[in-house]
N, C-alpha and C. Protein backbone atom coordinates (compact mmCIF):
# COMPACT_ATOMS: atom_id res chain seq x y z
N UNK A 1 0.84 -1.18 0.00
CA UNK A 1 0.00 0.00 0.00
C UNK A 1 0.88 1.24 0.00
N UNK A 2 0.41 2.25 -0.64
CA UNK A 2 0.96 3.81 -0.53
C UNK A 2 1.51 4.05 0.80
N UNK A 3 2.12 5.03 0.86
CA UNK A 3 2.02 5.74 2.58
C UNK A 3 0.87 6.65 2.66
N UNK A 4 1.04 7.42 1.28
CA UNK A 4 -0.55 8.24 1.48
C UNK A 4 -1.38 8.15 0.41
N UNK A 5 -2.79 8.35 0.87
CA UNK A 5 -3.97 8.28 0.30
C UNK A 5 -3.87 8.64 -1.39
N UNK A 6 -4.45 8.69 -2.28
CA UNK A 6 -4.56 9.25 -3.26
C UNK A 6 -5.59 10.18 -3.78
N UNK A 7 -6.52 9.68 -2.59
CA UNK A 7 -7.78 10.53 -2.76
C UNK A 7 -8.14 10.09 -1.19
N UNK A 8 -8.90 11.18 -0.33
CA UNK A 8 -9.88 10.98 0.38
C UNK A 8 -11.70 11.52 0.01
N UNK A 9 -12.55 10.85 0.31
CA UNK A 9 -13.80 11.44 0.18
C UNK A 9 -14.38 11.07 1.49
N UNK A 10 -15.55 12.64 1.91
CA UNK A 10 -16.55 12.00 3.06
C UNK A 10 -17.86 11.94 2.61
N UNK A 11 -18.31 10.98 3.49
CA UNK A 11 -19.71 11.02 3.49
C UNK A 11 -20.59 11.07 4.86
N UNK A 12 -21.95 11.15 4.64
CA UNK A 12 -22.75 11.67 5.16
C UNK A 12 -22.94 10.49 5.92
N UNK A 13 -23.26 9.81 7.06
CA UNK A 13 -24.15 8.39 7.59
C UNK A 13 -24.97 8.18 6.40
N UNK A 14 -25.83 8.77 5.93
CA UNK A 14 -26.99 8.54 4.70
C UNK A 14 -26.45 8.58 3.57
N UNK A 15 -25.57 9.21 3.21
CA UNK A 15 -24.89 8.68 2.06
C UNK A 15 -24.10 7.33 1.82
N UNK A 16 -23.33 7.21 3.24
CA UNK A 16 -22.31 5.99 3.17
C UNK A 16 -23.30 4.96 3.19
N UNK A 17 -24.22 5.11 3.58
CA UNK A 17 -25.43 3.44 4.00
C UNK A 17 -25.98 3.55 2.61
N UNK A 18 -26.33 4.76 1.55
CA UNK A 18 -26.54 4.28 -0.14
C UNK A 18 -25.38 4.11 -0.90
N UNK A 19 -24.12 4.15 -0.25
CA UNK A 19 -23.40 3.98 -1.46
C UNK A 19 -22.98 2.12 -1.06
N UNK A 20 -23.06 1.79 0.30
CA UNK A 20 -22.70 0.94 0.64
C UNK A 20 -23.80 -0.58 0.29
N UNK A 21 -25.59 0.33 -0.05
CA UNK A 21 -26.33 -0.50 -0.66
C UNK A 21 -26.31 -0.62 -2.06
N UNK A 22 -25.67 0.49 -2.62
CA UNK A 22 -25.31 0.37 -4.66
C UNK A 22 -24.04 -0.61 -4.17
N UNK A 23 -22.78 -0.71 -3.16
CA UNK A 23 -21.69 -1.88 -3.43
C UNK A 23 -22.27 -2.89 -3.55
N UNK A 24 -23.24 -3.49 -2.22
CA UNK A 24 -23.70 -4.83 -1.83
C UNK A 24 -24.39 -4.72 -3.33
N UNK A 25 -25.54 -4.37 -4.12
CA UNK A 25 -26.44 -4.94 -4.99
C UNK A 25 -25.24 -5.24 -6.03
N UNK A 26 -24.36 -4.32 -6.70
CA UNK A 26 -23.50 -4.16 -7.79
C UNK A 26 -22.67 -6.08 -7.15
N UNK A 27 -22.27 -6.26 -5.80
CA UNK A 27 -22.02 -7.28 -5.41
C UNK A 27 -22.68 -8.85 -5.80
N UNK A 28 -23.92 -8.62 -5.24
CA UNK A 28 -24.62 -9.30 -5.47
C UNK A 28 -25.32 -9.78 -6.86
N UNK A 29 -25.08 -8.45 -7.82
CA UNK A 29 -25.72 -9.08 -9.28
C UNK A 29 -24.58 -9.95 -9.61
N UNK A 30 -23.02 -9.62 -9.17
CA UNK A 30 -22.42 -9.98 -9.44
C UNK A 30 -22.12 -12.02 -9.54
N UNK A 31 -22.66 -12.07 -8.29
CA UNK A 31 -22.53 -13.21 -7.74
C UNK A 31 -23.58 -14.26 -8.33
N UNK A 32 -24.93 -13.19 -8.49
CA UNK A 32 -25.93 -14.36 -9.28
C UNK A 32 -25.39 -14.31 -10.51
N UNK A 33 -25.10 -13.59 -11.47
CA UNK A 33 -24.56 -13.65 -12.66
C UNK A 33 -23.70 -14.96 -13.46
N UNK A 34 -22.72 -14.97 -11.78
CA UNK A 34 -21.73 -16.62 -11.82
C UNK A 34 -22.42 -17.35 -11.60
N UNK A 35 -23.38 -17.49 -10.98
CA UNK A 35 -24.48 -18.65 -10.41
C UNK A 35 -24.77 -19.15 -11.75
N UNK A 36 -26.03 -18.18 -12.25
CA UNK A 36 -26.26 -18.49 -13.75
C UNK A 36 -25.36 -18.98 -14.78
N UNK A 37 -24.48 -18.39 -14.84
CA UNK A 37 -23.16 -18.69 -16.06
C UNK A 37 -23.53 -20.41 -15.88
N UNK A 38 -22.81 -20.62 -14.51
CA UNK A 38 -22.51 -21.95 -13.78
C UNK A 38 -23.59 -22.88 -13.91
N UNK A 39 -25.00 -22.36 -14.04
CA UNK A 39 -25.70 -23.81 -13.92
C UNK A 39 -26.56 -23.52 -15.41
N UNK A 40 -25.94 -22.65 -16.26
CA UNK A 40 -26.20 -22.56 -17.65
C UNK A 40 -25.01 -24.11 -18.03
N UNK A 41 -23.78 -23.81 -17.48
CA UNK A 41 -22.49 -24.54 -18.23
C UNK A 41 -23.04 -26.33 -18.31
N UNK A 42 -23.64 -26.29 -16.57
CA UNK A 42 -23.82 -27.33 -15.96
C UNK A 42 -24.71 -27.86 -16.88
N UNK A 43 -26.10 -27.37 -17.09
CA UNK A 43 -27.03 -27.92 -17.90
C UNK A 43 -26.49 -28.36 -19.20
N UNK A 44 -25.48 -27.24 -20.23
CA UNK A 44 -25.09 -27.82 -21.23
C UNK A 44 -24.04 -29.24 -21.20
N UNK A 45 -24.03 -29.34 -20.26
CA UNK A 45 -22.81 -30.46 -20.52
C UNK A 45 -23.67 -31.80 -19.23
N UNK A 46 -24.91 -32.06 -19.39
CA UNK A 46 -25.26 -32.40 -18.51
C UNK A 46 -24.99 -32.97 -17.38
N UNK A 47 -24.96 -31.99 -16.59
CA UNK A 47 -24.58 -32.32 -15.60
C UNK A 47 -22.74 -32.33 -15.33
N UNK A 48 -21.97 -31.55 -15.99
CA UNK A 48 -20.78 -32.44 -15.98
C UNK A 48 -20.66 -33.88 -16.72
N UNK A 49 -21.35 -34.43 -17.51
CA UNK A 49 -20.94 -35.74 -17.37
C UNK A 49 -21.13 -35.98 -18.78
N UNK A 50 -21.13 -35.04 -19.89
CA UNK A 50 -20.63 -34.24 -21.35
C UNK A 50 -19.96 -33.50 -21.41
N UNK A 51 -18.96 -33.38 -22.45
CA UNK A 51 -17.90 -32.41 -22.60
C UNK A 51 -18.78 -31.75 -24.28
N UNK A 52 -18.85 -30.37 -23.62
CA UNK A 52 -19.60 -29.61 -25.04
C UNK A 52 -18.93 -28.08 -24.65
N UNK A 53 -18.21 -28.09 -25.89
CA UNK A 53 -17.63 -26.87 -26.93
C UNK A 53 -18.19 -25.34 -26.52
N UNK A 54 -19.86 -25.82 -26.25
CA UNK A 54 -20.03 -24.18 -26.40
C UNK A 54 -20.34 -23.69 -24.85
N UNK A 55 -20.47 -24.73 -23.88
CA UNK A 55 -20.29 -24.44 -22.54
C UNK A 55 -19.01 -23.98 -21.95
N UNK A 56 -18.19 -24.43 -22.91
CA UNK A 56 -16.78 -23.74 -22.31
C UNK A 56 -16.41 -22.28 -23.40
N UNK A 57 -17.52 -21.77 -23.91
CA UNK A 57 -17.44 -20.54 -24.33
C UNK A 57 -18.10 -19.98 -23.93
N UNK A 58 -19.09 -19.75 -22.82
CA UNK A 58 -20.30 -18.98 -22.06
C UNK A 58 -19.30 -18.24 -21.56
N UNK A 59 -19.71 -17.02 -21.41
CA UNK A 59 -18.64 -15.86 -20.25
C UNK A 59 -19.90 -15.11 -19.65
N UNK A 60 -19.64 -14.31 -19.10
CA UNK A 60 -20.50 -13.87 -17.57
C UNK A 60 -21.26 -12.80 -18.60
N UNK A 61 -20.60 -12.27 -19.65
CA UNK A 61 -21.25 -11.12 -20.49
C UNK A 61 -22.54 -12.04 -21.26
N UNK A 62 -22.61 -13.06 -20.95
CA UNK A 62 -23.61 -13.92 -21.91
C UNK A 62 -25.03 -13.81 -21.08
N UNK A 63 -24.88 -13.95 -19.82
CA UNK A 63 -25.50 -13.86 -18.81
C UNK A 63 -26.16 -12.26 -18.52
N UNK A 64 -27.43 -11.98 -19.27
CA UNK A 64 -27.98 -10.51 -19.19
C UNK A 64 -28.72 -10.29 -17.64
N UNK A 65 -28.71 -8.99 -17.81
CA UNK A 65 -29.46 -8.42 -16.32
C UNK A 65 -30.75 -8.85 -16.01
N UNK A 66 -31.68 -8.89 -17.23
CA UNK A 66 -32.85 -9.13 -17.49
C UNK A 66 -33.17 -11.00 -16.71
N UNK A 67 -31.90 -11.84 -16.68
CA UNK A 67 -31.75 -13.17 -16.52
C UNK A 67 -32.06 -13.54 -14.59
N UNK A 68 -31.65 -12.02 -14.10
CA UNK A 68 -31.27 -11.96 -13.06
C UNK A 68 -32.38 -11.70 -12.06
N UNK A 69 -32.70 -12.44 -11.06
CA UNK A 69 -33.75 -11.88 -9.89
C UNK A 69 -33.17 -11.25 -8.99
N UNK A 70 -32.26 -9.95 -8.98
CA UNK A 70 -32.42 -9.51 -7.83
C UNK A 70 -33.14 -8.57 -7.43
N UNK A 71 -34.14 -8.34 -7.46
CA UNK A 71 -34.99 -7.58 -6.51
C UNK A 71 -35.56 -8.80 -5.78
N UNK A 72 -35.52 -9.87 -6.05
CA UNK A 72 -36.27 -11.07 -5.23
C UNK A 72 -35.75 -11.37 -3.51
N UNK A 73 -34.00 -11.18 -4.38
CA UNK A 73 -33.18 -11.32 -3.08
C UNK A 73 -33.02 -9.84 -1.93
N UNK A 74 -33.05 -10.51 -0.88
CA UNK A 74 -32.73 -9.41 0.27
C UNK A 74 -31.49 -8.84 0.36
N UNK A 75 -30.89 -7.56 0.01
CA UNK A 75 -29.23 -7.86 -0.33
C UNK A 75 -28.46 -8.14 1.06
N UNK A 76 -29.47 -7.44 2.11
CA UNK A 76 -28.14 -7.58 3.21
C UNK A 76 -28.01 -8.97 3.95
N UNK A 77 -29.13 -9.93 3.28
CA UNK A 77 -28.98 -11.07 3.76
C UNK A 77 -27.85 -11.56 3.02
N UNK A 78 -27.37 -11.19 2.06
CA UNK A 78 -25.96 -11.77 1.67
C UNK A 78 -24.37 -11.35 2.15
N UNK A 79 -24.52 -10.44 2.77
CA UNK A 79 -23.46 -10.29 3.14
C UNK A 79 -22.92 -10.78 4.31
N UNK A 80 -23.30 -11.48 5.26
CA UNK A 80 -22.56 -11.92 6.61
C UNK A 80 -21.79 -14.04 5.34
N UNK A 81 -20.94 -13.88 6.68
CA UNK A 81 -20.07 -15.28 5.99
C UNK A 81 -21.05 -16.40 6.13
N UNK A 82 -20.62 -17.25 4.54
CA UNK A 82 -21.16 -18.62 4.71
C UNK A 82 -20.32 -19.83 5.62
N UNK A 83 -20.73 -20.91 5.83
CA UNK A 83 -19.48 -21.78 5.58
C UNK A 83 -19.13 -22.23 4.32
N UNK A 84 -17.67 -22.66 4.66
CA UNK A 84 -17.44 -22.71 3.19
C UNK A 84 -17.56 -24.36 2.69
N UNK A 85 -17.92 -24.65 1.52
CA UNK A 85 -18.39 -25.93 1.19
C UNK A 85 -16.93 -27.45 1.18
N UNK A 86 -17.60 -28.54 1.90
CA UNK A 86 -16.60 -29.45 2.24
C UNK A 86 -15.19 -29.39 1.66
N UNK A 87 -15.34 -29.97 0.57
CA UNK A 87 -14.73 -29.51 -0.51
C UNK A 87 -13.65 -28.48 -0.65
N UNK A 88 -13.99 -27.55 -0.83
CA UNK A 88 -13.14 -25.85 -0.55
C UNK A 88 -12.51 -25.64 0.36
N UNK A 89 -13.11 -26.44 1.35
CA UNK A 89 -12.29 -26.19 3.40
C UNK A 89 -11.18 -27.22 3.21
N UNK A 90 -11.29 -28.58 2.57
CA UNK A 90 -10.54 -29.66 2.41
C UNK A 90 -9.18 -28.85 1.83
N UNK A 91 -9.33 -28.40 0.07
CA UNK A 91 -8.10 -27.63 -0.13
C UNK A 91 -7.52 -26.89 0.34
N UNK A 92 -8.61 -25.74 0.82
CA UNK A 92 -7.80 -24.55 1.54
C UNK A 92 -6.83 -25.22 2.61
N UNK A 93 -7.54 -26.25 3.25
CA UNK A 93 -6.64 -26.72 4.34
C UNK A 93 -5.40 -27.50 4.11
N UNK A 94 -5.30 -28.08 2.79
CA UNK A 94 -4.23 -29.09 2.15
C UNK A 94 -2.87 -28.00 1.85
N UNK A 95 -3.43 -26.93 1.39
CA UNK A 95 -2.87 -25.41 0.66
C UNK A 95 -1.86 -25.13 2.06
N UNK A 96 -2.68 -25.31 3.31
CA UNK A 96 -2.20 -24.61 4.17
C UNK A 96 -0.90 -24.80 5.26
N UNK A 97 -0.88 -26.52 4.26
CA UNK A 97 -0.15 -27.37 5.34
C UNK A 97 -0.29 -28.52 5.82
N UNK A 98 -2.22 -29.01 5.50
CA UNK A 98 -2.74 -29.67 6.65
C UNK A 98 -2.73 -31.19 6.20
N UNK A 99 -1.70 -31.92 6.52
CA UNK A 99 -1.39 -33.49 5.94
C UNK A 99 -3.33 -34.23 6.23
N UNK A 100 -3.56 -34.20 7.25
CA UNK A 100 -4.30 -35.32 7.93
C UNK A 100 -5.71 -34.33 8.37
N UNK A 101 -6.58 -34.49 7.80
CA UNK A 101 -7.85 -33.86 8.28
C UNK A 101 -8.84 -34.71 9.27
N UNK A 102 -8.79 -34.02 10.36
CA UNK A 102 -9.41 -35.14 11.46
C UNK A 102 -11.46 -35.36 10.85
N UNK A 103 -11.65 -36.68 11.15
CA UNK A 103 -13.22 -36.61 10.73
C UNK A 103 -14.11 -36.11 11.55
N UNK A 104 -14.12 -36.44 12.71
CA UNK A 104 -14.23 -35.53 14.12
C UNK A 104 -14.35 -34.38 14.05
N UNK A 105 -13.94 -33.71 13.14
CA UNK A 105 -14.28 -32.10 13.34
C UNK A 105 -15.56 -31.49 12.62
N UNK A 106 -15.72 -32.15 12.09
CA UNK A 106 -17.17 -31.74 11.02
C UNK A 106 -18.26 -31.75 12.20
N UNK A 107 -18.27 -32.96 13.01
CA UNK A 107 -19.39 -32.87 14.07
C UNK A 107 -19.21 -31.74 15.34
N UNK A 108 -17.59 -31.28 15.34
CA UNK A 108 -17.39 -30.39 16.24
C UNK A 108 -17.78 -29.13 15.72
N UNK A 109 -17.11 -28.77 14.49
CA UNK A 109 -17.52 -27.58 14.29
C UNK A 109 -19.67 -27.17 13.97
N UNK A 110 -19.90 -28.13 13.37
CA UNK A 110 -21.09 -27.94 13.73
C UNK A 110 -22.17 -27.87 14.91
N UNK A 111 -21.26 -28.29 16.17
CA UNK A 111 -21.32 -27.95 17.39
C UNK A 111 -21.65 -26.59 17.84
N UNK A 112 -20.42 -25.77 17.19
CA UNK A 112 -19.82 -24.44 17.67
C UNK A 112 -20.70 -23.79 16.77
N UNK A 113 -21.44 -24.20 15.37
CA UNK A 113 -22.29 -23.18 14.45
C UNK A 113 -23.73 -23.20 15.23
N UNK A 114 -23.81 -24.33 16.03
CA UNK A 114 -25.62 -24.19 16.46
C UNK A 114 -25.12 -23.37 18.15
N UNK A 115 -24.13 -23.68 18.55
CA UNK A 115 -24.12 -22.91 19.79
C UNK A 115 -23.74 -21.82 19.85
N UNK A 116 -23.45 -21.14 18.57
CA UNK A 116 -23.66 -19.56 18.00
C UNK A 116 -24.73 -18.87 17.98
N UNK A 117 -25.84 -19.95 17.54
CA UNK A 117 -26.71 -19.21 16.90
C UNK A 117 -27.98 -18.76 18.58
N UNK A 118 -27.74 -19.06 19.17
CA UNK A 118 -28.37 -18.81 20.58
C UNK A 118 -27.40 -18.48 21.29
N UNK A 119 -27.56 -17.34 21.99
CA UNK A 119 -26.57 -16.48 22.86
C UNK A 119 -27.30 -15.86 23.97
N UNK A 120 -26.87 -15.37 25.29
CA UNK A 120 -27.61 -14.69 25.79
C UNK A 120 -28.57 -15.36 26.92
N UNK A 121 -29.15 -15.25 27.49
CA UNK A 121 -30.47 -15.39 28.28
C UNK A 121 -31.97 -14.73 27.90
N UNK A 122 -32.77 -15.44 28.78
CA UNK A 122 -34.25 -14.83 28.63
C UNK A 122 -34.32 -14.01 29.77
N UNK A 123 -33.14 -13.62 30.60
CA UNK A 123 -33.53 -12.51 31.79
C UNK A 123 -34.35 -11.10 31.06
N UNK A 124 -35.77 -10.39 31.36
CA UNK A 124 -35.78 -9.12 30.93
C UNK A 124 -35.43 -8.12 31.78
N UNK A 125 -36.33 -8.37 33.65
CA UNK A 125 -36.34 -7.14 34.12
C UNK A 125 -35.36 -7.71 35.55
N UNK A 126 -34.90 -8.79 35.76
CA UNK A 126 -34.34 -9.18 36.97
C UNK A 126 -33.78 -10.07 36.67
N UNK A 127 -32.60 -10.92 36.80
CA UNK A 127 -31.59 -12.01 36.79
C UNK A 127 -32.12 -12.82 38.02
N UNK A 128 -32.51 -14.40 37.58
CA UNK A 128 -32.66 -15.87 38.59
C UNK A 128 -31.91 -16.35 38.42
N UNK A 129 -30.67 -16.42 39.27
CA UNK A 129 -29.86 -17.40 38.61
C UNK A 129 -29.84 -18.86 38.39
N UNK A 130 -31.52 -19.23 39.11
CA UNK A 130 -31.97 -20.96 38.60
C UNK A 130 -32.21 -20.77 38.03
N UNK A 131 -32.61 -19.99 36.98
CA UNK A 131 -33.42 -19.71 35.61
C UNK A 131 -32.21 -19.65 34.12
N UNK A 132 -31.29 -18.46 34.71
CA UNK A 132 -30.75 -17.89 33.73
C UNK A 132 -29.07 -18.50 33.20
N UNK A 133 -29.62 -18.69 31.87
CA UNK A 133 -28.41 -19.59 31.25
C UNK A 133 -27.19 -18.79 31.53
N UNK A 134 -27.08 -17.50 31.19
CA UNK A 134 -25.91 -16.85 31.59
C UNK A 134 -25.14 -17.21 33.15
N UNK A 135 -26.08 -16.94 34.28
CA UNK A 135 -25.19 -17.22 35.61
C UNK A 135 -24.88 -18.69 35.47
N UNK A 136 -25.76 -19.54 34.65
CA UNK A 136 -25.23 -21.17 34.66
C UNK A 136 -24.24 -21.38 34.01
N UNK A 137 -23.82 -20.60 32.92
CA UNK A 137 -22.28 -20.75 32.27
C UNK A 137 -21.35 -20.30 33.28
N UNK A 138 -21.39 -19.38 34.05
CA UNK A 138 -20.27 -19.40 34.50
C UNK A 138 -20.46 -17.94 34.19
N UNK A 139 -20.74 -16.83 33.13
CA UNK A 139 -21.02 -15.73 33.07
C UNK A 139 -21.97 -14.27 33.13
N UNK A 140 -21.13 -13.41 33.58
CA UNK A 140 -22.03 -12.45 34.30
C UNK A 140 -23.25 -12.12 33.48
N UNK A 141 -24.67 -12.26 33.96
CA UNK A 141 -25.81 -11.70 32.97
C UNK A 141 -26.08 -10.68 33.60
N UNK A 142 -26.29 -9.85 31.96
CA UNK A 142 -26.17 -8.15 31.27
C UNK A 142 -27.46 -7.53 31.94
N UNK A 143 -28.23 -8.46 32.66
CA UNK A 143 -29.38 -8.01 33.36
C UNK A 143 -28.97 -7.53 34.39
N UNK A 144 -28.22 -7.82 35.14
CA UNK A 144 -27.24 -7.54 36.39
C UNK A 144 -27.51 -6.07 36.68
């Protein structure tokens, strides 16, 4: 990177939250666009399991706007992380070093994705601590 900027610009809170919803959509057409390409290629070669000429000439410019549903999609539901698919985690991890991939971890980490998704307690106006999952972990509840 530079040492200095080449440009700075500001914005407004209300400006940065529309320019930041034109990135995410401009993002997101982006992403269905490959989708399409991809299960245009897929269909021509069914399934993978034909090799055809003109599927390996489709490019993303083939793929029109008109092809595209996004007003269907919610954009900001796309932006937080997926996991990434078996597959993809396997290389990245081979890439990274990783001789021996334990099998054991697939059931662990899916452990750690459902005990994400609930956080917190049901304390509203007073903390029980027979009640409240927080004092039963071991940590202080924000009802306190």
């Amino acid at each position: 990177m530079a040492r200095h900027h080449c440009s700075i610009r500001r914005y407004t809170l209300g400006e940065f939250v529309r320019e930041q919803e034109t990135s995410h959509r401009h993002t997101l057409r982006q992403h269905l666009r490959q989708e399409k390409l991809n299960a245009r290629k897929i269909k021509l070669t069914r399934n993978g399991t034909v090799e055809c000429a003109q599927a390996d000439l489709l490019t993303l410019e083939d793929v029109s706007d008109d092809d595209l549903d996004v007003e269907g999609v919610e954009v900001d539901d796309c932006f937080f992380l997926q996991p990434l698919p078996t597959k993809r985690r396997r290389a990245l991890l081979r890439a990274s070093g990783i001789a021996r991939i334990d099998a054991r971890e697939k059931a662990e980490l899916r452990t750690i994705r459902l005990s994400r998704e609930e956080c917190g307690c049901d304390c509203r106006f007073y903390c029980d601590p027979r009640h409240c999952g927080c004092s039963q972990a071991g940590i202080k509840c924000q009802v306190c």
